[in-house]
PDB file of N, CA and C in Angstrom:
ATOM      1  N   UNK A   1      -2.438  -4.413  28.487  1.00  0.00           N
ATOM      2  CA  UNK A   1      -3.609  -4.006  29.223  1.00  0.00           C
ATOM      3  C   UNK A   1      -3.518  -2.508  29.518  1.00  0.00           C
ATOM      4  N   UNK A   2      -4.617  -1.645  29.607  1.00  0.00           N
ATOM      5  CA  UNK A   2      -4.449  -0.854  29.957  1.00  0.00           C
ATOM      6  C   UNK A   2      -4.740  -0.383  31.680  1.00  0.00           C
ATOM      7  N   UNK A   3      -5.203   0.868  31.647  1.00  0.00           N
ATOM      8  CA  UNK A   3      -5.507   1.354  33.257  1.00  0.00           C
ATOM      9  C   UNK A   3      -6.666   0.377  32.958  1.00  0.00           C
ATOM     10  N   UNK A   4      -7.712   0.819  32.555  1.00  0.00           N
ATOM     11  CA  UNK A   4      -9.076   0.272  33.304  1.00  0.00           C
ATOM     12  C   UNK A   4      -9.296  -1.252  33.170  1.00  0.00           C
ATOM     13  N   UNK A   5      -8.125  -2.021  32.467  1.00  0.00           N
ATOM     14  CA  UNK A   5      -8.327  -3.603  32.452  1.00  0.00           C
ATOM     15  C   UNK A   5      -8.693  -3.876  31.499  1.00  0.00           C
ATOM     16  N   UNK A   6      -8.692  -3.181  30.373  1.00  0.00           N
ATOM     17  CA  UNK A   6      -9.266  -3.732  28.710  1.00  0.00           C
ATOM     18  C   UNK A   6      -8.346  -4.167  28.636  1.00  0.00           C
ATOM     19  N   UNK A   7      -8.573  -5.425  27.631  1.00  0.00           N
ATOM     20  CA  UNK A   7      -7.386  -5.964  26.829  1.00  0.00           C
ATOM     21  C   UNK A   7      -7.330  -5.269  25.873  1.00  0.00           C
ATOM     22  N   UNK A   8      -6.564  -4.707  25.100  1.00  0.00           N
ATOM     23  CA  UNK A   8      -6.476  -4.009  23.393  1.00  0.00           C
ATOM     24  C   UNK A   8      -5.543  -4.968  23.271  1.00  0.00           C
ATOM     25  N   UNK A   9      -4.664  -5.735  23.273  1.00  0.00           N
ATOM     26  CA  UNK A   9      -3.537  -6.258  22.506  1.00  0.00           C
ATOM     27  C   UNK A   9      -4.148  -7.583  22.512  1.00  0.00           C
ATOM     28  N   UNK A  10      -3.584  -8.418  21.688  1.00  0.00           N
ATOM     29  CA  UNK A  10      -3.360  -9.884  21.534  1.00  0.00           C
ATOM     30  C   UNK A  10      -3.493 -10.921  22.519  1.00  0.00           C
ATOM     31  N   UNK A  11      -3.940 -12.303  22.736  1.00  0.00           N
ATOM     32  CA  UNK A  11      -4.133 -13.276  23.559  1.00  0.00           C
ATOM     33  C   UNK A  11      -4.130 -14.417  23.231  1.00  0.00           C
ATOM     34  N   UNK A  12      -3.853 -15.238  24.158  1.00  0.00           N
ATOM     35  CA  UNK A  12      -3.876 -16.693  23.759  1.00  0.00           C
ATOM     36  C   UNK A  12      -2.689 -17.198  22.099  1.00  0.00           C
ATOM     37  N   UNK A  13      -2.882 -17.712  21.503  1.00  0.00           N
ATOM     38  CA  UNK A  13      -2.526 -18.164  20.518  1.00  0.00           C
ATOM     39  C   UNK A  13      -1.853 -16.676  19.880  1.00  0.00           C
ATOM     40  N   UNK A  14      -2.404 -15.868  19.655  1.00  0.00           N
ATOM     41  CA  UNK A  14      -2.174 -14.415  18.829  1.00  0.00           C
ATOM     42  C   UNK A  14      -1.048 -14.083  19.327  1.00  0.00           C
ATOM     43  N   UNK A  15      -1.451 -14.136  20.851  1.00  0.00           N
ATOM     44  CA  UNK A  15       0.239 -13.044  21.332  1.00  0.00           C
ATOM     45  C   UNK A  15       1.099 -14.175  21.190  1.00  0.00           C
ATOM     46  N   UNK A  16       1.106 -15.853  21.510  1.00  0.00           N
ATOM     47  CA  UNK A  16       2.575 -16.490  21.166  1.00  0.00           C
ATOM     48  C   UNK A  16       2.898 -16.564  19.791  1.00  0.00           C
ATOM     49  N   UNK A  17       2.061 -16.597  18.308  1.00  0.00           N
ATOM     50  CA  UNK A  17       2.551 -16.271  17.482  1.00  0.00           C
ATOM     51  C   UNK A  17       3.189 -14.624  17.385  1.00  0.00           C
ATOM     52  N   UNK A  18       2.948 -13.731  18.199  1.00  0.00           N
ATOM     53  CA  UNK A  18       3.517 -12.562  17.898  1.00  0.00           C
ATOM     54  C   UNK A  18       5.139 -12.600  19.098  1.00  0.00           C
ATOM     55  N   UNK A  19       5.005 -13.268  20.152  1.00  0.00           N
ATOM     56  CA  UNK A  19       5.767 -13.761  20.494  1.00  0.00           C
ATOM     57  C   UNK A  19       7.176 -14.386  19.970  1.00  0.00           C
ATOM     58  N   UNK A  20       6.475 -15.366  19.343  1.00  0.00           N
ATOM     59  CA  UNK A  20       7.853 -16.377  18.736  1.00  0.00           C
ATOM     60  C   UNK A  20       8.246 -15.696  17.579  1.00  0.00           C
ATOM     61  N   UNK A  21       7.656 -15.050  17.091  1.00  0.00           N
ATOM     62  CA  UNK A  21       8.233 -13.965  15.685  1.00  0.00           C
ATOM     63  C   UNK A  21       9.263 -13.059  15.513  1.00  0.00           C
ATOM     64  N   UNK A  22       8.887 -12.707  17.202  1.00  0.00           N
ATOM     65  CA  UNK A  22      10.221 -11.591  17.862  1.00  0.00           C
ATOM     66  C   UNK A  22      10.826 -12.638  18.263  1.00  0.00           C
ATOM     67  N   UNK A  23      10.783 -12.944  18.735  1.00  0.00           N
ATOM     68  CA  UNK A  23      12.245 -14.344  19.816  1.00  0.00           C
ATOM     69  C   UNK A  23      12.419 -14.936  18.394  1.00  0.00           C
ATOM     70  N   UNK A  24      12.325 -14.958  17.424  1.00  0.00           N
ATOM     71  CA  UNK A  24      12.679 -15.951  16.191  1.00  0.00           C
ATOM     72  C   UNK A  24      12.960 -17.613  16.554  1.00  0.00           C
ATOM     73  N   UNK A  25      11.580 -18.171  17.234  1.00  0.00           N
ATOM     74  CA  UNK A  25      11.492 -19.417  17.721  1.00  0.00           C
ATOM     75  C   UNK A  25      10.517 -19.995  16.320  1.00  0.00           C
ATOM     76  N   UNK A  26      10.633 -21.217  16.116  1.00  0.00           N
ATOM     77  CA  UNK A  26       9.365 -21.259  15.250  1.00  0.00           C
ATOM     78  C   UNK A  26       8.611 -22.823  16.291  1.00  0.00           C
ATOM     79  N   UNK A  27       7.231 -22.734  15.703  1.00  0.00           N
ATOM     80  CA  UNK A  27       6.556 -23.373  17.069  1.00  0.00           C
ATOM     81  C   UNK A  27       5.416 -23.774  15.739  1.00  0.00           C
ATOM     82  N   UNK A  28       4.882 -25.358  16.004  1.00  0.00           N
ATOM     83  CA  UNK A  28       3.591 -25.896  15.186  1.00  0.00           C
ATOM     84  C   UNK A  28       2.580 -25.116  15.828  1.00  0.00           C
ATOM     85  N   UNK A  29       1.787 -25.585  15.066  1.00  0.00           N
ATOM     86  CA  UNK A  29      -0.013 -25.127  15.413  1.00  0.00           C
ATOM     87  C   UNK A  29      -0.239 -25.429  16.585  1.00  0.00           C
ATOM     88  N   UNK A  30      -0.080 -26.385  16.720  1.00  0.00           N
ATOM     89  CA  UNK A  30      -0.403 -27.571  18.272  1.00  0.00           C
ATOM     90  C   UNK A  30       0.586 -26.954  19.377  1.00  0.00           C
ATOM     91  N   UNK A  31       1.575 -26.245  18.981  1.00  0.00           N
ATOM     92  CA  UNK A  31       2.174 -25.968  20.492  1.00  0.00           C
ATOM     93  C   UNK A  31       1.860 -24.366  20.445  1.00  0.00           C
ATOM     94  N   UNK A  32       1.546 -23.429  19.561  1.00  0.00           N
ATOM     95  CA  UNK A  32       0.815 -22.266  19.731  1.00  0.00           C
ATOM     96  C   UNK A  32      -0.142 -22.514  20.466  1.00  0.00           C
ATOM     97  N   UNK A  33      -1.321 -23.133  20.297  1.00  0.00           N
ATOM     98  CA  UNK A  33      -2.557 -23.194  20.403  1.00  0.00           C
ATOM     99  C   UNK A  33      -2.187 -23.964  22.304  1.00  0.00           C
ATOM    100  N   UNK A  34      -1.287 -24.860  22.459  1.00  0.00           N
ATOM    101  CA  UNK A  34      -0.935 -24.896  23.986  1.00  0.00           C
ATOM    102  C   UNK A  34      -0.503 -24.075  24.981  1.00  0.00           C
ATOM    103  N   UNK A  35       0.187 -23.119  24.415  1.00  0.00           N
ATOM    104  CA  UNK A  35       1.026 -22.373  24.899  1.00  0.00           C
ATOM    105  C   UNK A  35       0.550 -21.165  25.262  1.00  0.00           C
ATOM    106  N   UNK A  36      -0.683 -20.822  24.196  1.00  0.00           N
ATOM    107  CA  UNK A  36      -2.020 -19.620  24.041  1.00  0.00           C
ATOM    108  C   UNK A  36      -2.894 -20.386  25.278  1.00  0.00           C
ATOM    109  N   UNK A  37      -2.910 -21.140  25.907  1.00  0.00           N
ATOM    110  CA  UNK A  37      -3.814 -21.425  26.974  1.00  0.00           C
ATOM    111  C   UNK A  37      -3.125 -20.978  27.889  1.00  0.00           C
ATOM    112  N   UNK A  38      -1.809 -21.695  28.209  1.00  0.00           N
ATOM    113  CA  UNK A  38      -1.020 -21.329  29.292  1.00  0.00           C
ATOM    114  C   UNK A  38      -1.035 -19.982  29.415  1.00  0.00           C
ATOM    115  N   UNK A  39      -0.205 -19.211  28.447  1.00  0.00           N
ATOM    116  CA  UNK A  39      -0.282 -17.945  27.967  1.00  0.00           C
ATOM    117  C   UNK A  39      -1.360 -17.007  29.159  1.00  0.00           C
ATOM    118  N   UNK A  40      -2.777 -17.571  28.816  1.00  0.00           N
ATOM    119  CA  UNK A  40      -3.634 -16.549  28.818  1.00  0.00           C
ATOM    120  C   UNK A  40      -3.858 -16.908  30.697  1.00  0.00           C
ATOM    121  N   UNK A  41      -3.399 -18.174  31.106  1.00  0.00           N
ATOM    122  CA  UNK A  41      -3.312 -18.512  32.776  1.00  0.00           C
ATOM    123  C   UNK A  41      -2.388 -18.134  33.508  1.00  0.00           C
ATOM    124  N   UNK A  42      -1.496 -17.340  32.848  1.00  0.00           N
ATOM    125  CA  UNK A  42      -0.122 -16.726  33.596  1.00  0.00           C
ATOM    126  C   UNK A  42      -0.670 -15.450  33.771  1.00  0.00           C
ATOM    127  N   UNK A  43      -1.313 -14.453  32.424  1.00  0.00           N
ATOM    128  CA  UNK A  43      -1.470 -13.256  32.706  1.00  0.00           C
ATOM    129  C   UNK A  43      -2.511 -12.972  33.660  1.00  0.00           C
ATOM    130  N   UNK A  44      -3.396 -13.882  33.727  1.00  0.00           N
ATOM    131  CA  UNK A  44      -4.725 -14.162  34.500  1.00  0.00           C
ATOM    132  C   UNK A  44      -4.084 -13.586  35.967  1.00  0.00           C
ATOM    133  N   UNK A  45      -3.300 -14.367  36.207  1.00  0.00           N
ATOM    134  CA  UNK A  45      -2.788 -14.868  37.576  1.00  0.00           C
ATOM    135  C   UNK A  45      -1.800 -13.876  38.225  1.00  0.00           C
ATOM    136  N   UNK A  46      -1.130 -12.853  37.048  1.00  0.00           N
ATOM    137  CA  UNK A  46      -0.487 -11.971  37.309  1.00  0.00           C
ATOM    138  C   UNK A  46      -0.888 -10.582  37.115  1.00  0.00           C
ATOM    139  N   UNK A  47      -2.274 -10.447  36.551  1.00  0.00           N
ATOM    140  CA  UNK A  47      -3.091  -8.967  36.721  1.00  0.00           C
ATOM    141  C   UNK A  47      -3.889  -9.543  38.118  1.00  0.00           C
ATOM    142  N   UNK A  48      -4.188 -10.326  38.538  1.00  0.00           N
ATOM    143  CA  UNK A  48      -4.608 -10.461  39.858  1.00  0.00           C
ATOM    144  C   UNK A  48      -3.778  -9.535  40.583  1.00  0.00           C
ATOM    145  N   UNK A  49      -2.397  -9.554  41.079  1.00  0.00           N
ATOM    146  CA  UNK A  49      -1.560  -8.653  41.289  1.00  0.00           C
ATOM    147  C   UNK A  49      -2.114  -7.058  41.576  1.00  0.00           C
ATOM    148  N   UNK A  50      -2.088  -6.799  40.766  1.00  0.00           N
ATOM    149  CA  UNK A  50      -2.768  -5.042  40.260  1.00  0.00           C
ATOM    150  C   UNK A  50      -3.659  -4.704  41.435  1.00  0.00           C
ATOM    151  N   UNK A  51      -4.831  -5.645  41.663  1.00  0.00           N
ATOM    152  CA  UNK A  51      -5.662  -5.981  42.476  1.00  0.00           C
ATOM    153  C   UNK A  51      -5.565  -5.374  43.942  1.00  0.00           C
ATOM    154  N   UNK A  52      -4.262  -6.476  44.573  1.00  0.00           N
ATOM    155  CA  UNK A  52      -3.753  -5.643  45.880  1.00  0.00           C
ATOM    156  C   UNK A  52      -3.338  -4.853  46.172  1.00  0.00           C
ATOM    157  N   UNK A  53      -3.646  -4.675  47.963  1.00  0.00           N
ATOM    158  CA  UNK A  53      -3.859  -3.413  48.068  1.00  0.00           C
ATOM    159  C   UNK A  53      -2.662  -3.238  49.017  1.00  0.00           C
ATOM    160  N   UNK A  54      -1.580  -2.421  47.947  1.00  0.00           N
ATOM    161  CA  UNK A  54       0.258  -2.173  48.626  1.00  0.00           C
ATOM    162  C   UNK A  54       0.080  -1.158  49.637  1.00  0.00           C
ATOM    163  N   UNK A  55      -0.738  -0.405  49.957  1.00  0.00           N
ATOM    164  CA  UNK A  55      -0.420   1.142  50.196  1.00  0.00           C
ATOM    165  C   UNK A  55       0.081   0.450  51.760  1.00  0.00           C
ATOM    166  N   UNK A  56       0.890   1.170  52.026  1.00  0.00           N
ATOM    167  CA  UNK A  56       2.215   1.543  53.256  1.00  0.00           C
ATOM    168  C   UNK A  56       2.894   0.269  53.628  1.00  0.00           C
ATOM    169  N   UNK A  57       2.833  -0.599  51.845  1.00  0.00           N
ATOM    170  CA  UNK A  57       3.778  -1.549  52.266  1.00  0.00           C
ATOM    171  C   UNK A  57       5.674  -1.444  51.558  1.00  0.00           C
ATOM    172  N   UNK A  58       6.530  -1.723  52.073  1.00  0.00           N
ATOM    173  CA  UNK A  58       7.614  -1.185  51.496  1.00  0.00           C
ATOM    174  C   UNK A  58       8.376  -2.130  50.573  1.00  0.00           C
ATOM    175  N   UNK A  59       9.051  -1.778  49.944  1.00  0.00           N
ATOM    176  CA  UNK A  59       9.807  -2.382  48.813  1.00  0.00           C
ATOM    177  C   UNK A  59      10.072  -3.483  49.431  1.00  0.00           C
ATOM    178  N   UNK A  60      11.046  -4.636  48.631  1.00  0.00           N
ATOM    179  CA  UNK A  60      11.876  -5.471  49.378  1.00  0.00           C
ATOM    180  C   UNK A  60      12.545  -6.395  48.195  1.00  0.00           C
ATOM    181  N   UNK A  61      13.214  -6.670  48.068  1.00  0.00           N
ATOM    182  CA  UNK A  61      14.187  -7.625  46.966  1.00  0.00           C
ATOM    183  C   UNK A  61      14.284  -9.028  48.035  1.00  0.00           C
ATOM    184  N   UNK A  62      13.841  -9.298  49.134  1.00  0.00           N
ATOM    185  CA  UNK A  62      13.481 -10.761  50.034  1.00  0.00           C
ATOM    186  C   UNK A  62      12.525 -10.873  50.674  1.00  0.00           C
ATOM    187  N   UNK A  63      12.596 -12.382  51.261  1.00  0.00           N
ATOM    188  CA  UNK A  63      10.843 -12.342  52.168  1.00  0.00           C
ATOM    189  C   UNK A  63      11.409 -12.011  52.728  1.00  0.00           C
ATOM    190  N   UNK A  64      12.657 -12.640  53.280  1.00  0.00           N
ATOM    191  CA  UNK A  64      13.722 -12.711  54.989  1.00  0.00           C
ATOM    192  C   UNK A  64      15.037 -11.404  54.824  1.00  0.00           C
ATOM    193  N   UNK A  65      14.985 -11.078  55.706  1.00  0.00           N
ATOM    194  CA  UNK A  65      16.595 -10.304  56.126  1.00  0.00           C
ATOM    195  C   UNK A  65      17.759 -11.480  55.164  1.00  0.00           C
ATOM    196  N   UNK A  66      18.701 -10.881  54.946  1.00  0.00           N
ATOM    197  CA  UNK A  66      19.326 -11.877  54.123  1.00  0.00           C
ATOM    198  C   UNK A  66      21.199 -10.646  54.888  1.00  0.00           C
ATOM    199  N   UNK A  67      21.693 -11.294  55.125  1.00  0.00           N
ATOM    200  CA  UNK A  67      22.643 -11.016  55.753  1.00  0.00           C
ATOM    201  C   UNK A  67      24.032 -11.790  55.168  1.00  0.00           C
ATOM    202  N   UNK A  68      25.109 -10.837  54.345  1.00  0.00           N
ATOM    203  CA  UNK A  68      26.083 -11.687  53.964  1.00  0.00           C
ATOM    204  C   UNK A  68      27.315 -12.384  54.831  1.00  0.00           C
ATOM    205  N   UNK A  69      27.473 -13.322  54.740  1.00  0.00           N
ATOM    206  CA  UNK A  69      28.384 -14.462  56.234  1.00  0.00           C
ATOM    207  C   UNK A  69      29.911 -14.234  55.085  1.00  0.00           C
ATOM    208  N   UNK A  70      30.929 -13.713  55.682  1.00  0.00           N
ATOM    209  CA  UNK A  70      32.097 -13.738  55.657  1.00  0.00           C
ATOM    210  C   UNK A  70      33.304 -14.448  56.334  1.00  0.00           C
ATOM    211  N   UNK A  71      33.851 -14.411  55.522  1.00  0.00           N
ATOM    212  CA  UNK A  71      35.413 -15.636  56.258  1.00  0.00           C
ATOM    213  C   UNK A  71      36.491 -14.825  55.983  1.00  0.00           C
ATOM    214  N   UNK A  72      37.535 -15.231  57.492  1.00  0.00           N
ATOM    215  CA  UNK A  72      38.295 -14.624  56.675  1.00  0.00           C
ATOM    216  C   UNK A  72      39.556 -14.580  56.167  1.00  0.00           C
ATOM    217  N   UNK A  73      39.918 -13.996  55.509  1.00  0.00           N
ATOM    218  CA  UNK A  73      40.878 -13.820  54.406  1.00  0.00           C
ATOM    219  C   UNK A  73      42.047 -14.178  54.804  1.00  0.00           C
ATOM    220  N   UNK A  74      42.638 -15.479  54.895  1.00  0.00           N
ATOM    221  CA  UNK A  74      43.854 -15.744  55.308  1.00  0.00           C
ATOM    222  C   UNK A  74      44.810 -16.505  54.297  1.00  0.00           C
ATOM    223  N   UNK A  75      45.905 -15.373  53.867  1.00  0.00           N
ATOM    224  CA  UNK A  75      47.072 -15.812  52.898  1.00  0.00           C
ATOM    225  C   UNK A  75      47.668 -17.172  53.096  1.00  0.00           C
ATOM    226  N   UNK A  76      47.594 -18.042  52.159  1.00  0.00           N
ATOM    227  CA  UNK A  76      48.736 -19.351  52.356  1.00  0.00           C
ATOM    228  C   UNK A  76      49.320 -19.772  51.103  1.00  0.00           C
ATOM    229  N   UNK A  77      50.242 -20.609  51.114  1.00  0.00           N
ATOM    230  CA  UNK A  77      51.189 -21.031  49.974  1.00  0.00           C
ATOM    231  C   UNK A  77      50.083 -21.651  48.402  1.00  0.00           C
ATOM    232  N   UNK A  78      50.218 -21.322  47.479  1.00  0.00           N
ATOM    233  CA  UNK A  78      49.476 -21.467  46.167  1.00  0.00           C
ATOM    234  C   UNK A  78      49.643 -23.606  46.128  1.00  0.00           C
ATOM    235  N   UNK A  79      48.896 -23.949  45.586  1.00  0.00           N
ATOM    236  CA  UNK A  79      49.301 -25.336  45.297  1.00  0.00           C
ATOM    237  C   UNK A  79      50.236 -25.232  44.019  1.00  0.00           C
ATOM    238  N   UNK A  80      51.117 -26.376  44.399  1.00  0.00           N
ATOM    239  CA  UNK A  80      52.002 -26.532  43.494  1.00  0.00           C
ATOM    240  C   UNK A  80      51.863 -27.357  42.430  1.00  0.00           C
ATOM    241  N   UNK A  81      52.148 -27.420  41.138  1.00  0.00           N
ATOM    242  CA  UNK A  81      51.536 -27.744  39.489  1.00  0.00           C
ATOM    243  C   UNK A  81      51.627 -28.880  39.828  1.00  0.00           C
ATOM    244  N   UNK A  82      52.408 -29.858  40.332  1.00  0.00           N
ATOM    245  CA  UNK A  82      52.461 -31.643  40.332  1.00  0.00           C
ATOM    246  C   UNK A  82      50.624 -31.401  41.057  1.00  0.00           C
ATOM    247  N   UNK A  83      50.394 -30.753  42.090  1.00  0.00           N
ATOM    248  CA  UNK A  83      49.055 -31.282  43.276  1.00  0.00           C
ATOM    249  C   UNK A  83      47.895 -30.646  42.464  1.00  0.00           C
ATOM    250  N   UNK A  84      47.947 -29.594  41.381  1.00  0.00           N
ATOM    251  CA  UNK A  84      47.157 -29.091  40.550  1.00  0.00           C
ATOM    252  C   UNK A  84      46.833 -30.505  39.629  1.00  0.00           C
ATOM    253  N   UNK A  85      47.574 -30.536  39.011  1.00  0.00           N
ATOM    254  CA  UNK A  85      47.750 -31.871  37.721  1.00  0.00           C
ATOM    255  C   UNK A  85      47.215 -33.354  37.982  1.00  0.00           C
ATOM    256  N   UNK A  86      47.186 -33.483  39.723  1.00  0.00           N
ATOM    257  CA  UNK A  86      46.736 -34.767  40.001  1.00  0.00           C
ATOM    258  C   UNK A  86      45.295 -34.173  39.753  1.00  0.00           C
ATOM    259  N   UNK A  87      44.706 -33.479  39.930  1.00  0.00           N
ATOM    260  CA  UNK A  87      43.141 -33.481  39.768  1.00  0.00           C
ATOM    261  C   UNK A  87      42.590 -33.981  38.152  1.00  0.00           C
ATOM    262  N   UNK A  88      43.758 -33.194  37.390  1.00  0.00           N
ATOM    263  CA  UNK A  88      43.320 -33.714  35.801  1.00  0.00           C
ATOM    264  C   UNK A  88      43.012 -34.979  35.138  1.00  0.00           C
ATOM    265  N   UNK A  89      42.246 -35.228  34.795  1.00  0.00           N
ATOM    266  CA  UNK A  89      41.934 -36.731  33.762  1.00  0.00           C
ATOM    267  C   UNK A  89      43.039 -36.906  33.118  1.00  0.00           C
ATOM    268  N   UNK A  90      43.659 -36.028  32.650  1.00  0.00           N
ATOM    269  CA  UNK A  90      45.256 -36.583  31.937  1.00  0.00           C
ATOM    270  C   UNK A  90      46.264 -35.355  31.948  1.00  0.00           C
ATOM    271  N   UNK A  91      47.117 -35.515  32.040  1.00  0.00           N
ATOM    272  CA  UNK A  91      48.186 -34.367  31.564  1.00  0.00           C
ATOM    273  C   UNK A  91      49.368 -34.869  31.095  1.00  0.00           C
ATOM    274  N   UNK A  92      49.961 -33.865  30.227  1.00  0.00           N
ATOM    275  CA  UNK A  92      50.780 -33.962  29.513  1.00  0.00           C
ATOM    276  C   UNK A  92      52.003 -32.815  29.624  1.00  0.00           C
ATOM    277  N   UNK A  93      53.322 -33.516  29.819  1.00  0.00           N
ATOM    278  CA  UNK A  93      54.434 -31.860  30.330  1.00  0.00           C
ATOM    279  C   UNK A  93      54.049 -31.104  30.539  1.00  0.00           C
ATOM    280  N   UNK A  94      53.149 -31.106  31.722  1.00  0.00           N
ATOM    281  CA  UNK A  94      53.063 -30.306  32.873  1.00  0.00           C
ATOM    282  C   UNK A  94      51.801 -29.414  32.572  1.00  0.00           C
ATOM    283  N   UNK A  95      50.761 -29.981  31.499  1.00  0.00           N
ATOM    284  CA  UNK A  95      49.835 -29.133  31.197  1.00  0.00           C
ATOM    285  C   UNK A  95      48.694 -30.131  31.612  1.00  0.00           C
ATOM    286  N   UNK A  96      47.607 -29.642  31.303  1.00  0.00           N
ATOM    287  CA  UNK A  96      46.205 -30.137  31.040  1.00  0.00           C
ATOM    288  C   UNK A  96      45.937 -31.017  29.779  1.00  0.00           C
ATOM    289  N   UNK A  97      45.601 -32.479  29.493  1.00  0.00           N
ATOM    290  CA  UNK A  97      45.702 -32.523  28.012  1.00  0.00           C
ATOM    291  C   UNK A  97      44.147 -32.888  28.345  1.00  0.00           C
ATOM    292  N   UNK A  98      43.898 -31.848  26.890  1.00  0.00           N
ATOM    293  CA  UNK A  98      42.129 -31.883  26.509  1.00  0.00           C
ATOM    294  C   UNK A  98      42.218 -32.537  25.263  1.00  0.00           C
ATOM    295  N   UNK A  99      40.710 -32.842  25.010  1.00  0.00           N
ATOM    296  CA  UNK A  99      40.629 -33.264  23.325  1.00  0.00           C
ATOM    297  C   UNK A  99      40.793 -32.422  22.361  1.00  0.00           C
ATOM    298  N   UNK A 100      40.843 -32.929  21.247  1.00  0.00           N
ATOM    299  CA  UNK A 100      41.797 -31.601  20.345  1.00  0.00           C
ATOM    300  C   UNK A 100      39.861 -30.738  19.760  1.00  0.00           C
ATOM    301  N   UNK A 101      39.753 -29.681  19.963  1.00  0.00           N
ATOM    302  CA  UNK A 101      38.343 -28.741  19.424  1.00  0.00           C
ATOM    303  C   UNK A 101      38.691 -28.801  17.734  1.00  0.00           C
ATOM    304  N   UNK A 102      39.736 -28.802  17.349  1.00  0.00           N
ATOM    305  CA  UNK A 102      40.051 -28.526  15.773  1.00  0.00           C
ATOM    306  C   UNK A 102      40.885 -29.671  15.467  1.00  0.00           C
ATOM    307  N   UNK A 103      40.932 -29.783  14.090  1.00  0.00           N
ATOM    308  CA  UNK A 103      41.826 -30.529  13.501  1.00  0.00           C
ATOM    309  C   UNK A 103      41.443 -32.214  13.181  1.00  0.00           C
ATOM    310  N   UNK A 104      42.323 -32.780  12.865  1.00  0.00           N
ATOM    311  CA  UNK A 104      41.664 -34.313  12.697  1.00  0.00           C
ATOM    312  C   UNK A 104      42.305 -35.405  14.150  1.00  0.00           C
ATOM    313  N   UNK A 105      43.102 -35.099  14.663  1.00  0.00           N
ATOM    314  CA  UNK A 105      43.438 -36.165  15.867  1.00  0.00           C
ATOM    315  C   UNK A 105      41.859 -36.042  16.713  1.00  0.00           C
ATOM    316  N   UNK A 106      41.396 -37.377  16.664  1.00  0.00           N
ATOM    317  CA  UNK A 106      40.389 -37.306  17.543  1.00  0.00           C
ATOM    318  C   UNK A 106      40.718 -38.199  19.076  1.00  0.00           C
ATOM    319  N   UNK A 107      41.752 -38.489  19.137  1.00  0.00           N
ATOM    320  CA  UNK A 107      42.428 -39.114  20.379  1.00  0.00           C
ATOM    321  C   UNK A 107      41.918 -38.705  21.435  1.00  0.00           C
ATOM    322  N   UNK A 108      41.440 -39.326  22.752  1.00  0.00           N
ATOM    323  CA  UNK A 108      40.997 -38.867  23.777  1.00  0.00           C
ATOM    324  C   UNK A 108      42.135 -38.774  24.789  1.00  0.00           C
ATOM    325  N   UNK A 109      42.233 -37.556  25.687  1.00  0.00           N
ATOM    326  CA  UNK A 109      43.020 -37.401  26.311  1.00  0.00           C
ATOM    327  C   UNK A 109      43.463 -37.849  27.615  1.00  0.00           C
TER     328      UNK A 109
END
């Protein structure tokens, strides 16, 4: 869009085929032609936007004050590998046993 609100570019159906071409998605007729509706009800809804009127309102990254809650930092003894190992689904000398990612053993662990 430009300043005065012309469309010059693409819509509906046009811009998600120009869309999915760049994203290298591929999409039927039937979900272009859905998606070109939606498409054209998002931008609708978000040049509304443009519309209001900001002046002497200030930035903000929240609605609310957002304030970070801290704890604190108190050193204690590490858990030890037996109280680690009870959490695991299986272990094996003193490790973790997972399923094998490679190879042919398909054994569950």
């Amino acid at each position: 869009m430009t300043e005065d609100n012309t469309d010059t570019g693409p819509s509906g159906p046009e811009l998600v085929r120009s869309l999915a071409e760049l994203s290298r998605v591929g999409m039927t007729d039937e979900e272009v032609v859905a998606f070109g509706g939606q498409l054209d009800a998002i931008i609708e809804s978000v040049s509304a936007l443009q519309e209001v009127d900001t002046e002497g309102v200030e930035p903000t990254g929240h609605a609310i004050d957002v304030t970070n809650v801290y704890r604190e930092d108190i050193a204690r003894e590490p858990y030890g590998r037996d109280e680690m190992l009870s959490n695991a689904p299986a272990a094996q000398e003193g490790y973790v046993r997972v399923r094998y990612v490679f190879g042919e053993d398909e054994t569950e662990p």
